[in-house]
PDB file of N, CA and C in Angstrom:
ATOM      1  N   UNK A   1     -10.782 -25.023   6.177  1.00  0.00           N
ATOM      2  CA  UNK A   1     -10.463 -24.453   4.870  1.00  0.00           C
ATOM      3  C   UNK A   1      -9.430 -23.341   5.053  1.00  0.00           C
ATOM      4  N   UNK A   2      -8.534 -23.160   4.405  1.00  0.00           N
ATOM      5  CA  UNK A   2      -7.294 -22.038   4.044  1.00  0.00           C
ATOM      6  C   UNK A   2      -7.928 -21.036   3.982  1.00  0.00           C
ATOM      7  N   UNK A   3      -7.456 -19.820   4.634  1.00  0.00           N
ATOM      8  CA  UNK A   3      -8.039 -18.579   4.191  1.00  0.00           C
ATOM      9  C   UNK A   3      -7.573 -18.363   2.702  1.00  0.00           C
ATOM     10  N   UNK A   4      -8.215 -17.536   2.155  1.00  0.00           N
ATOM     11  CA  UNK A   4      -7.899 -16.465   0.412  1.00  0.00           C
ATOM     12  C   UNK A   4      -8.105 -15.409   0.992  1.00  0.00           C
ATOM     13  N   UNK A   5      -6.931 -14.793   0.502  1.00  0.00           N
ATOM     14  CA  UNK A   5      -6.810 -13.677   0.175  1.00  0.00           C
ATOM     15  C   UNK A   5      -6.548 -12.929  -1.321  1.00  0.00           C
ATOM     16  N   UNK A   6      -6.960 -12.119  -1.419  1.00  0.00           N
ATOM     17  CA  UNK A   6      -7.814 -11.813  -2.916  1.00  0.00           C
ATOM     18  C   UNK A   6      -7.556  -9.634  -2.960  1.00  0.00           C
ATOM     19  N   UNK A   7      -6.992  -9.552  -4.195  1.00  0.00           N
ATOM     20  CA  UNK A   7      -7.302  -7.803  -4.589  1.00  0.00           C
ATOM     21  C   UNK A   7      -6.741  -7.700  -6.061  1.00  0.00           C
ATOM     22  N   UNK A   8      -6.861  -6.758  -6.082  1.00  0.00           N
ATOM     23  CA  UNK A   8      -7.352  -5.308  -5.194  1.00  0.00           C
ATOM     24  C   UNK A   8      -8.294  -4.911  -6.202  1.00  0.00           C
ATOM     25  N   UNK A   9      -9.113  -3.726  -5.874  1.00  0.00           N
ATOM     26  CA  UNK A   9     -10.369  -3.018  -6.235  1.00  0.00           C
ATOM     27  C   UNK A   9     -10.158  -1.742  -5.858  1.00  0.00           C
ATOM     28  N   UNK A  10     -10.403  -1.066  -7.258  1.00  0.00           N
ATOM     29  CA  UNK A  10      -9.821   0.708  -7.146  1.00  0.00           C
ATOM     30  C   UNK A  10     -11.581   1.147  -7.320  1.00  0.00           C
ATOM     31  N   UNK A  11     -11.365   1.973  -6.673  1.00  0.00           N
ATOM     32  CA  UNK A  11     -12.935   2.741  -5.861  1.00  0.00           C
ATOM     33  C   UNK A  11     -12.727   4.106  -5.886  1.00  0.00           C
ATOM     34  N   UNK A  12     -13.477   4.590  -6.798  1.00  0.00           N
ATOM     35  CA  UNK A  12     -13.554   6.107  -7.128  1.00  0.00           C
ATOM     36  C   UNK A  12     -13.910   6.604  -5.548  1.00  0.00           C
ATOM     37  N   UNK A  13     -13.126   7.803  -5.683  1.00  0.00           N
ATOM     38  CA  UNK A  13     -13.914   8.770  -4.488  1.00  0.00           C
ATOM     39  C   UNK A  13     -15.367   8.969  -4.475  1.00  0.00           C
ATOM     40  N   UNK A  14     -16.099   8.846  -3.413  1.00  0.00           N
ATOM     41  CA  UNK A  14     -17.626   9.158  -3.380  1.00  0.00           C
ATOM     42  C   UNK A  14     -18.539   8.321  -4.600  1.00  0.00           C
ATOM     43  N   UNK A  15     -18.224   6.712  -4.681  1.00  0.00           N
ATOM     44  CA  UNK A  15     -18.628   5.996  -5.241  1.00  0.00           C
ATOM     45  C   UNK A  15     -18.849   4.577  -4.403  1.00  0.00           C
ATOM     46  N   UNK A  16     -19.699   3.492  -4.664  1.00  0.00           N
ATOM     47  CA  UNK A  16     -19.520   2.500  -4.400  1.00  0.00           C
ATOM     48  C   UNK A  16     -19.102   1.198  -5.249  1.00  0.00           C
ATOM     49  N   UNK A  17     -18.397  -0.321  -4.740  1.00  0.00           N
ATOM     50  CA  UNK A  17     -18.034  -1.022  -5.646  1.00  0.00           C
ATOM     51  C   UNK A  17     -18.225  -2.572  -4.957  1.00  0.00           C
ATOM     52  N   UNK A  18     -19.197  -3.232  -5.522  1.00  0.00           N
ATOM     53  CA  UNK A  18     -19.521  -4.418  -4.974  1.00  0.00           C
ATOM     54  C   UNK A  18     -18.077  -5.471  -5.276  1.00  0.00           C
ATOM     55  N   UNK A  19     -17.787  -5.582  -4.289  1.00  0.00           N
ATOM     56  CA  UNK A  19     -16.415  -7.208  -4.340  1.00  0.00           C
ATOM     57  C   UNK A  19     -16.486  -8.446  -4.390  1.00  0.00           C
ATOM     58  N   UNK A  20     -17.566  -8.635  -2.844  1.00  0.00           N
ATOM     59  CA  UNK A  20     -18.231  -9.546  -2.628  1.00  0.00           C
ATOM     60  C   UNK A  20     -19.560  -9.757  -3.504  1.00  0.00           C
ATOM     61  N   UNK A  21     -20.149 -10.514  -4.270  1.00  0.00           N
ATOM     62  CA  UNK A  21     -21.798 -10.279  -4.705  1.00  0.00           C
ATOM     63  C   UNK A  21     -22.016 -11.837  -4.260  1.00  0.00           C
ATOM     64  N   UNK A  22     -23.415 -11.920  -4.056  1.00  0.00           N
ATOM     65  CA  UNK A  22     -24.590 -13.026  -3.728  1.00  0.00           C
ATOM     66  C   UNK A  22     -24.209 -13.206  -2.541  1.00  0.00           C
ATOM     67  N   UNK A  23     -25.305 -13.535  -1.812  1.00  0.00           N
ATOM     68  CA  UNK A  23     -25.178 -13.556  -0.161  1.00  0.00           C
ATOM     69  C   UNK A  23     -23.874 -14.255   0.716  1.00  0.00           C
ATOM     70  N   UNK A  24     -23.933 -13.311   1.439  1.00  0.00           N
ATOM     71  CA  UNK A  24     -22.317 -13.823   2.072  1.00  0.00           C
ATOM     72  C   UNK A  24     -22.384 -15.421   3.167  1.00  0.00           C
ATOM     73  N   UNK A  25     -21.665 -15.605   3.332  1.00  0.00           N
ATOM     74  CA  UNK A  25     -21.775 -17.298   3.508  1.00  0.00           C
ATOM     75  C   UNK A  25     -21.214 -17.469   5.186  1.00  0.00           C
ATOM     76  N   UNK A  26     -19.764 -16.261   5.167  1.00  0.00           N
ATOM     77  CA  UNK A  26     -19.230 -16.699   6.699  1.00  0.00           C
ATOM     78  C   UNK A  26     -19.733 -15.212   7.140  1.00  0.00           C
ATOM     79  N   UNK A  27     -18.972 -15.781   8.594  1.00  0.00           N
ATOM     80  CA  UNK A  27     -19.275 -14.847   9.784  1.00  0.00           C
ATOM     81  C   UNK A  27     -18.303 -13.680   9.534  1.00  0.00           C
ATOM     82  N   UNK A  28     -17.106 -13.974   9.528  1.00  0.00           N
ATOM     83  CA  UNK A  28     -15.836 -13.121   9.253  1.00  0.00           C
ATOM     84  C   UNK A  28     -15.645 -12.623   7.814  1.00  0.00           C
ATOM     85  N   UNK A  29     -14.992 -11.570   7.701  1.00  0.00           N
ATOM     86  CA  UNK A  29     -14.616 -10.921   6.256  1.00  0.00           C
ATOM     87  C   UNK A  29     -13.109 -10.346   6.924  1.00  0.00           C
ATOM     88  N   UNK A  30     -12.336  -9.568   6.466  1.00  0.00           N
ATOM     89  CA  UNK A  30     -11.039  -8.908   6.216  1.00  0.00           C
ATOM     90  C   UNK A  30     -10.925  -8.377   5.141  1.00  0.00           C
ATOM     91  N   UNK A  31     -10.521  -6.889   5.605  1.00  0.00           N
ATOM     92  CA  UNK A  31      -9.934  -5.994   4.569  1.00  0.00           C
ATOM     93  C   UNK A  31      -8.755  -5.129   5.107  1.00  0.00           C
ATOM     94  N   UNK A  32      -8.112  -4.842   3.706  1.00  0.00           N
ATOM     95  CA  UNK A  32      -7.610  -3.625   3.727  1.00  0.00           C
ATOM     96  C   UNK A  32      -7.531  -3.158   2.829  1.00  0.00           C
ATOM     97  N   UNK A  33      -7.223  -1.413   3.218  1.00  0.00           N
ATOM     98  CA  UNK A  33      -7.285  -0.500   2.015  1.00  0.00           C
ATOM     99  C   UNK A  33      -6.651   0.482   1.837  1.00  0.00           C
ATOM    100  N   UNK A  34      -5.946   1.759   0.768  1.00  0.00           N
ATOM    101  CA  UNK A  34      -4.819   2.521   0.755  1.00  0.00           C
ATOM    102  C   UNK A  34      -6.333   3.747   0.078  1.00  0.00           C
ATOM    103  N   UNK A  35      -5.766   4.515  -0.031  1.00  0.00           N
ATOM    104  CA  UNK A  35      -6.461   6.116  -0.241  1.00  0.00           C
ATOM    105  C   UNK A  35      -4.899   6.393  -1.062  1.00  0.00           C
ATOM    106  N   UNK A  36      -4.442   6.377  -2.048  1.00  0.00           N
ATOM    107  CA  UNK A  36      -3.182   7.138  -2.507  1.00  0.00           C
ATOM    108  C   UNK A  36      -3.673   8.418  -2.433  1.00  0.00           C
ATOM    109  N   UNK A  37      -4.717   9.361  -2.736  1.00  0.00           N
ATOM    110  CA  UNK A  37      -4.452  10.801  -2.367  1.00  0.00           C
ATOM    111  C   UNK A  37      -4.245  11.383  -1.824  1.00  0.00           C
ATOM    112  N   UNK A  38      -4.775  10.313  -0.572  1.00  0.00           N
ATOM    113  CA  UNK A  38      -5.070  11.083   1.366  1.00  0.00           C
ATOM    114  C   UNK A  38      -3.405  10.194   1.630  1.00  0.00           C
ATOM    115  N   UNK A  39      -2.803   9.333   1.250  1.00  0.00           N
ATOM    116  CA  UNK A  39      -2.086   8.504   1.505  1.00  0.00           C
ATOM    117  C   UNK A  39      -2.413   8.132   3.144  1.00  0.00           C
ATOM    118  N   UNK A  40      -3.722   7.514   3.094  1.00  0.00           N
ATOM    119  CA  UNK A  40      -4.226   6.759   4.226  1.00  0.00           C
ATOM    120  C   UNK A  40      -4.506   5.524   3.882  1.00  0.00           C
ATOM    121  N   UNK A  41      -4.296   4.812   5.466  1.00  0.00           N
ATOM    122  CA  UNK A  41      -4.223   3.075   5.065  1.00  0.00           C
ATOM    123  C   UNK A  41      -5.342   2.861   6.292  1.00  0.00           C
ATOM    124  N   UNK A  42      -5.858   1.955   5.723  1.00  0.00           N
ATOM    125  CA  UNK A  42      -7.028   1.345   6.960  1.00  0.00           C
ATOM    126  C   UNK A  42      -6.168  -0.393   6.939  1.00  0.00           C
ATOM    127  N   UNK A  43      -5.697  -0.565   8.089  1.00  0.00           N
ATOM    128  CA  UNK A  43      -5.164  -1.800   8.184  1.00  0.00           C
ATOM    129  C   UNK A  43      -5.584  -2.547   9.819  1.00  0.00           C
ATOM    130  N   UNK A  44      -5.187  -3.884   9.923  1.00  0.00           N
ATOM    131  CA  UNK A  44      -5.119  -4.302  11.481  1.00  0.00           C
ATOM    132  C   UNK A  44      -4.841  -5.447  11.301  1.00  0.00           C
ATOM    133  N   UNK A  45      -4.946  -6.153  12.671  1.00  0.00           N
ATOM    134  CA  UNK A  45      -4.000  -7.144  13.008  1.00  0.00           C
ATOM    135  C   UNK A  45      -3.852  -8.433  12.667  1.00  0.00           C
ATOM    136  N   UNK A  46      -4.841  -8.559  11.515  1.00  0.00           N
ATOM    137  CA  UNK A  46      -4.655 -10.331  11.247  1.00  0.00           C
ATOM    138  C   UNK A  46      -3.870 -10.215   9.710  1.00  0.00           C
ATOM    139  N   UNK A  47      -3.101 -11.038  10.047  1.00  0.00           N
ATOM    140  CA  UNK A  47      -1.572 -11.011   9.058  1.00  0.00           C
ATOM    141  C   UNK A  47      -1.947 -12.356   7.975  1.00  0.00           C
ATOM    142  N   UNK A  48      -2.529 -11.645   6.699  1.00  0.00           N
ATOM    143  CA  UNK A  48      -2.851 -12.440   5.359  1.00  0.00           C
ATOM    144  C   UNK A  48      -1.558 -12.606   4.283  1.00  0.00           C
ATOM    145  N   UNK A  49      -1.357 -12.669   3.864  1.00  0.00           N
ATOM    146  CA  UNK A  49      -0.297 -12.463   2.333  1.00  0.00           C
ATOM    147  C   UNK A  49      -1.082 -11.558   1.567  1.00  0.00           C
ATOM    148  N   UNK A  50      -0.295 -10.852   1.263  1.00  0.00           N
ATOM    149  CA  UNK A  50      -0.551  -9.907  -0.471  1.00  0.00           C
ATOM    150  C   UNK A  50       0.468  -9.827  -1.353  1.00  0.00           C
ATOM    151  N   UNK A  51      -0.144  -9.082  -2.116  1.00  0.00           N
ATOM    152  CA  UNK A  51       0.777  -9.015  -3.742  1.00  0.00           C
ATOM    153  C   UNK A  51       0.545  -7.151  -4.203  1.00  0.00           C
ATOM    154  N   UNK A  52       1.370  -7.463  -4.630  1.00  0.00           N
ATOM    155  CA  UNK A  52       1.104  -5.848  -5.722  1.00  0.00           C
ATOM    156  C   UNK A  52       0.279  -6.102  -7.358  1.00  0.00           C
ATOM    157  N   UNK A  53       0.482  -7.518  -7.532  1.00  0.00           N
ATOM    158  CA  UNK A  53      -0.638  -7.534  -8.504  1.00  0.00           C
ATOM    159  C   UNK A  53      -1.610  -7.265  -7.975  1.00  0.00           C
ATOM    160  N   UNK A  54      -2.151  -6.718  -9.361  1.00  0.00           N
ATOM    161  CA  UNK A  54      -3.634  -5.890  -8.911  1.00  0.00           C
ATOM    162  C   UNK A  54      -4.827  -7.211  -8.969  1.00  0.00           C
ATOM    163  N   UNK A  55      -4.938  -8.347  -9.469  1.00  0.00           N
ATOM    164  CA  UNK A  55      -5.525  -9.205  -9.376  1.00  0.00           C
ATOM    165  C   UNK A  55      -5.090 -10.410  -9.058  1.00  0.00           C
ATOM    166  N   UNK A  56      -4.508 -10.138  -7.480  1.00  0.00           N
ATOM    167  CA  UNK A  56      -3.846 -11.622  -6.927  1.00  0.00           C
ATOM    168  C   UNK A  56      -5.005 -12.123  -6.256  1.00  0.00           C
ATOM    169  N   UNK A  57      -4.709 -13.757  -5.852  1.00  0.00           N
ATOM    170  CA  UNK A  57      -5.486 -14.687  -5.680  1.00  0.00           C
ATOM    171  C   UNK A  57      -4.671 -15.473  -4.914  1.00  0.00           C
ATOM    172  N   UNK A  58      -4.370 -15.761  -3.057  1.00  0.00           N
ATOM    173  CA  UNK A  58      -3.478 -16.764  -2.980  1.00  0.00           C
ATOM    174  C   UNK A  58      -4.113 -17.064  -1.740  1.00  0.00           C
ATOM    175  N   UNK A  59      -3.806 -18.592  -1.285  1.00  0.00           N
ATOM    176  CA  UNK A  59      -4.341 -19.409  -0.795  1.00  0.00           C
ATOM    177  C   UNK A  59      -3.891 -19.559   0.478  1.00  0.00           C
ATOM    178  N   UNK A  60      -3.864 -19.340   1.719  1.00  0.00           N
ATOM    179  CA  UNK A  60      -2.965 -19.693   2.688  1.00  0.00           C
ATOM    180  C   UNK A  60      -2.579 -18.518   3.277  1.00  0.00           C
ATOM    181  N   UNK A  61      -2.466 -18.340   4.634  1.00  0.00           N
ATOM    182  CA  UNK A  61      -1.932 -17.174   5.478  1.00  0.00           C
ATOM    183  C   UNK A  61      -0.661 -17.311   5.828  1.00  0.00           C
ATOM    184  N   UNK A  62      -0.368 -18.515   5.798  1.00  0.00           N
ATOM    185  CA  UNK A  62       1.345 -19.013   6.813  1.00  0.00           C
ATOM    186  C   UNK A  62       3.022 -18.791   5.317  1.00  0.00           C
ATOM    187  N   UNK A  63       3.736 -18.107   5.856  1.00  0.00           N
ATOM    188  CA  UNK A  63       5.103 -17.926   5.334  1.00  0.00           C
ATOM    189  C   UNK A  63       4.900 -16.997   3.393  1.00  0.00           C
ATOM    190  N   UNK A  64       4.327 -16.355   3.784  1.00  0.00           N
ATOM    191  CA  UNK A  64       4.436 -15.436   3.020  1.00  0.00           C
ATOM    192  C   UNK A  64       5.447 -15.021   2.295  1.00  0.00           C
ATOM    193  N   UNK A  65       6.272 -14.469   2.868  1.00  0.00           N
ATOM    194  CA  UNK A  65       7.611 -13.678   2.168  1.00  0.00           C
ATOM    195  C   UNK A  65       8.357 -15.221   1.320  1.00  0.00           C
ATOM    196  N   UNK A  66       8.077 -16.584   2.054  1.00  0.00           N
ATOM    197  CA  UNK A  66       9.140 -17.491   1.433  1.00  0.00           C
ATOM    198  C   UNK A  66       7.938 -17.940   0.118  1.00  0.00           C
ATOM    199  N   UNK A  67       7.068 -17.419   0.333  1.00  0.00           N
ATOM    200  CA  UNK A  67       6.196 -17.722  -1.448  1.00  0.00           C
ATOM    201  C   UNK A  67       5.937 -16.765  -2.430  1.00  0.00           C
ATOM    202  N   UNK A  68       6.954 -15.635  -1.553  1.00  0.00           N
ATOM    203  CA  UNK A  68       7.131 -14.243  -2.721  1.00  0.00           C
ATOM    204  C   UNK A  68       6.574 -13.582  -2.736  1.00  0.00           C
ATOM    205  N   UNK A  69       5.221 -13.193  -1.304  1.00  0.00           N
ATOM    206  CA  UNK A  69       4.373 -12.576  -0.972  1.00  0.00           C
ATOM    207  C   UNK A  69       4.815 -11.678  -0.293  1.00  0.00           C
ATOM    208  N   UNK A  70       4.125 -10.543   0.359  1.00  0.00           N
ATOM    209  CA  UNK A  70       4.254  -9.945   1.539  1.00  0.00           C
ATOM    210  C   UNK A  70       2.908 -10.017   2.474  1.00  0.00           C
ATOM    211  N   UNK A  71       3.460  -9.440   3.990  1.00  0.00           N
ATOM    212  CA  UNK A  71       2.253 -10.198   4.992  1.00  0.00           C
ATOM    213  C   UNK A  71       1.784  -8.535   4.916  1.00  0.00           C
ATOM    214  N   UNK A  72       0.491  -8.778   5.124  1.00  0.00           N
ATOM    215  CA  UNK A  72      -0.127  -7.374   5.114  1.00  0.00           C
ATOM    216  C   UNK A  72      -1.105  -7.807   6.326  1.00  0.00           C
ATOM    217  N   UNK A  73      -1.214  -6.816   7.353  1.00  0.00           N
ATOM    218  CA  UNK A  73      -2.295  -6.687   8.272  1.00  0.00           C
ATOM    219  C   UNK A  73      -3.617  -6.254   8.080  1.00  0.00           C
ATOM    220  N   UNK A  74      -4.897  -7.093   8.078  1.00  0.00           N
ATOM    221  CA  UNK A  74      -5.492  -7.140   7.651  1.00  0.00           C
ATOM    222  C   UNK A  74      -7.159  -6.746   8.812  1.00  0.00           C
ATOM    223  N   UNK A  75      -7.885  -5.688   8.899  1.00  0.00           N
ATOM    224  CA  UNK A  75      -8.869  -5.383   9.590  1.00  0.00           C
ATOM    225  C   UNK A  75     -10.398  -6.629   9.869  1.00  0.00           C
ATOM    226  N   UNK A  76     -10.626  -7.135  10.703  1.00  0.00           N
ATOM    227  CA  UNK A  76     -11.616  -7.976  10.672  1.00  0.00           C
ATOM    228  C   UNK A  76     -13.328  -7.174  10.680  1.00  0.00           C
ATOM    229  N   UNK A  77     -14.108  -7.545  10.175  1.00  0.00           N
ATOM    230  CA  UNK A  77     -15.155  -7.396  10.000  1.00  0.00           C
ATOM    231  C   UNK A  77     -16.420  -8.744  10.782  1.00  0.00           C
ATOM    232  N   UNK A  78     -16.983  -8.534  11.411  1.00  0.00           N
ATOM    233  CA  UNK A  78     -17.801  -9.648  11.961  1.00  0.00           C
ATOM    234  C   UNK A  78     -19.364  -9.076  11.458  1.00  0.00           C
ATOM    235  N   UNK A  79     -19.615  -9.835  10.331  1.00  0.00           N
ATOM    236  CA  UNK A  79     -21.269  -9.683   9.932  1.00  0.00           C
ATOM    237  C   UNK A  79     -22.110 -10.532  10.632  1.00  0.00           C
ATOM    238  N   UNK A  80     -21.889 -10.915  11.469  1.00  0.00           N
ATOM    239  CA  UNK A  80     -22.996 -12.040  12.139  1.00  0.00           C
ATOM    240  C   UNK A  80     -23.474 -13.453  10.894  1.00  0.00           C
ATOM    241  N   UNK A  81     -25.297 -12.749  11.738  1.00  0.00           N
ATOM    242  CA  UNK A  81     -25.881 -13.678  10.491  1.00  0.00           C
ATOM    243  C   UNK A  81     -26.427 -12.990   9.092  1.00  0.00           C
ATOM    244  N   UNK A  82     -25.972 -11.374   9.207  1.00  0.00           N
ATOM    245  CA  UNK A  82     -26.589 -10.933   8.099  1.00  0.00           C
ATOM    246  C   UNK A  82     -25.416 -11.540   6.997  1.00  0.00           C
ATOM    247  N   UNK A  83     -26.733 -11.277   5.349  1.00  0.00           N
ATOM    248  CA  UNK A  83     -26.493 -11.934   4.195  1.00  0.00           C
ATOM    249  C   UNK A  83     -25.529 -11.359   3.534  1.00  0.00           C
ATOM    250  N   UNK A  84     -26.051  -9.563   3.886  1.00  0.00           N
ATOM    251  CA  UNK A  84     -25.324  -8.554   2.919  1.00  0.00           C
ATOM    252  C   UNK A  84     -24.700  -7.659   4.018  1.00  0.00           C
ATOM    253  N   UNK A  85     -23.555  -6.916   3.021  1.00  0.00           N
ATOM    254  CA  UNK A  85     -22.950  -6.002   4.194  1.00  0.00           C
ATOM    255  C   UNK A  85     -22.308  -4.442   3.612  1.00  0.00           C
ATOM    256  N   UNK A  86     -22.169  -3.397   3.855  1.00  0.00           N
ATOM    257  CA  UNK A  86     -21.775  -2.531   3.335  1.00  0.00           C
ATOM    258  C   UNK A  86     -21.222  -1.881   4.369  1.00  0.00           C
ATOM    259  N   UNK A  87     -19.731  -1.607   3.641  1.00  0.00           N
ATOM    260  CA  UNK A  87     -18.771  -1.249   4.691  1.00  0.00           C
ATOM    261  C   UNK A  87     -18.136   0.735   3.992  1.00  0.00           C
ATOM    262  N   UNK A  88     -18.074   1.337   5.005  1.00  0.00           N
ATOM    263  CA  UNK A  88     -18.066   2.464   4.505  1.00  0.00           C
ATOM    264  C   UNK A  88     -16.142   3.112   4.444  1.00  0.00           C
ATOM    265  N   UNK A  89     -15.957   3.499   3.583  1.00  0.00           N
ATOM    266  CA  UNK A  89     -14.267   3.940   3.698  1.00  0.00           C
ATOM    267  C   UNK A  89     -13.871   5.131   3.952  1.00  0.00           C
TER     268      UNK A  89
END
């Protein structure tokens, strides 16, 4: 199956915001994320497509820029076999 890549979600300071809901299915997750106040980025090395729409949805990791995307580096997460996961920013 194609990876998705999927955003964005604005998250109050000292709040939480479910993205994912009902039990998680794979082993792997990926994120990334910007702080505009702190202008801090939590990023890493697996290279997804993004958008600046705030509610993009796109299908596929390979040639980005030629589908009008940009490649954004993306942090891996390994939940095992747990269901649920909470990741702290």
């Amino acid at each position: 199956a194609d990876v998705v890549s999927q955003g964005w979600w604005s998250v109050a300071p000292d709040t939480c915001e479910t993205v994912i809901s009902g039990e998680l299915k794979r082993r792997y997750f990926y994120h990334y994320a910007i702080s505009r106040p702190l202008n801090v980025e939590w990023n890493g090395s697996f290279s997804f497509c993004g958008d600046d729409d705030p509610q993009f949805r796109i299908t596929g990791a390979a040639d980005c820029e030629q589908r009008g995307f940009r490649t954004i580096g993306y942090r891996q997460i390994d939940v095992g076999t747990n269901k649920s996961y909470a990741l702290d920013i």
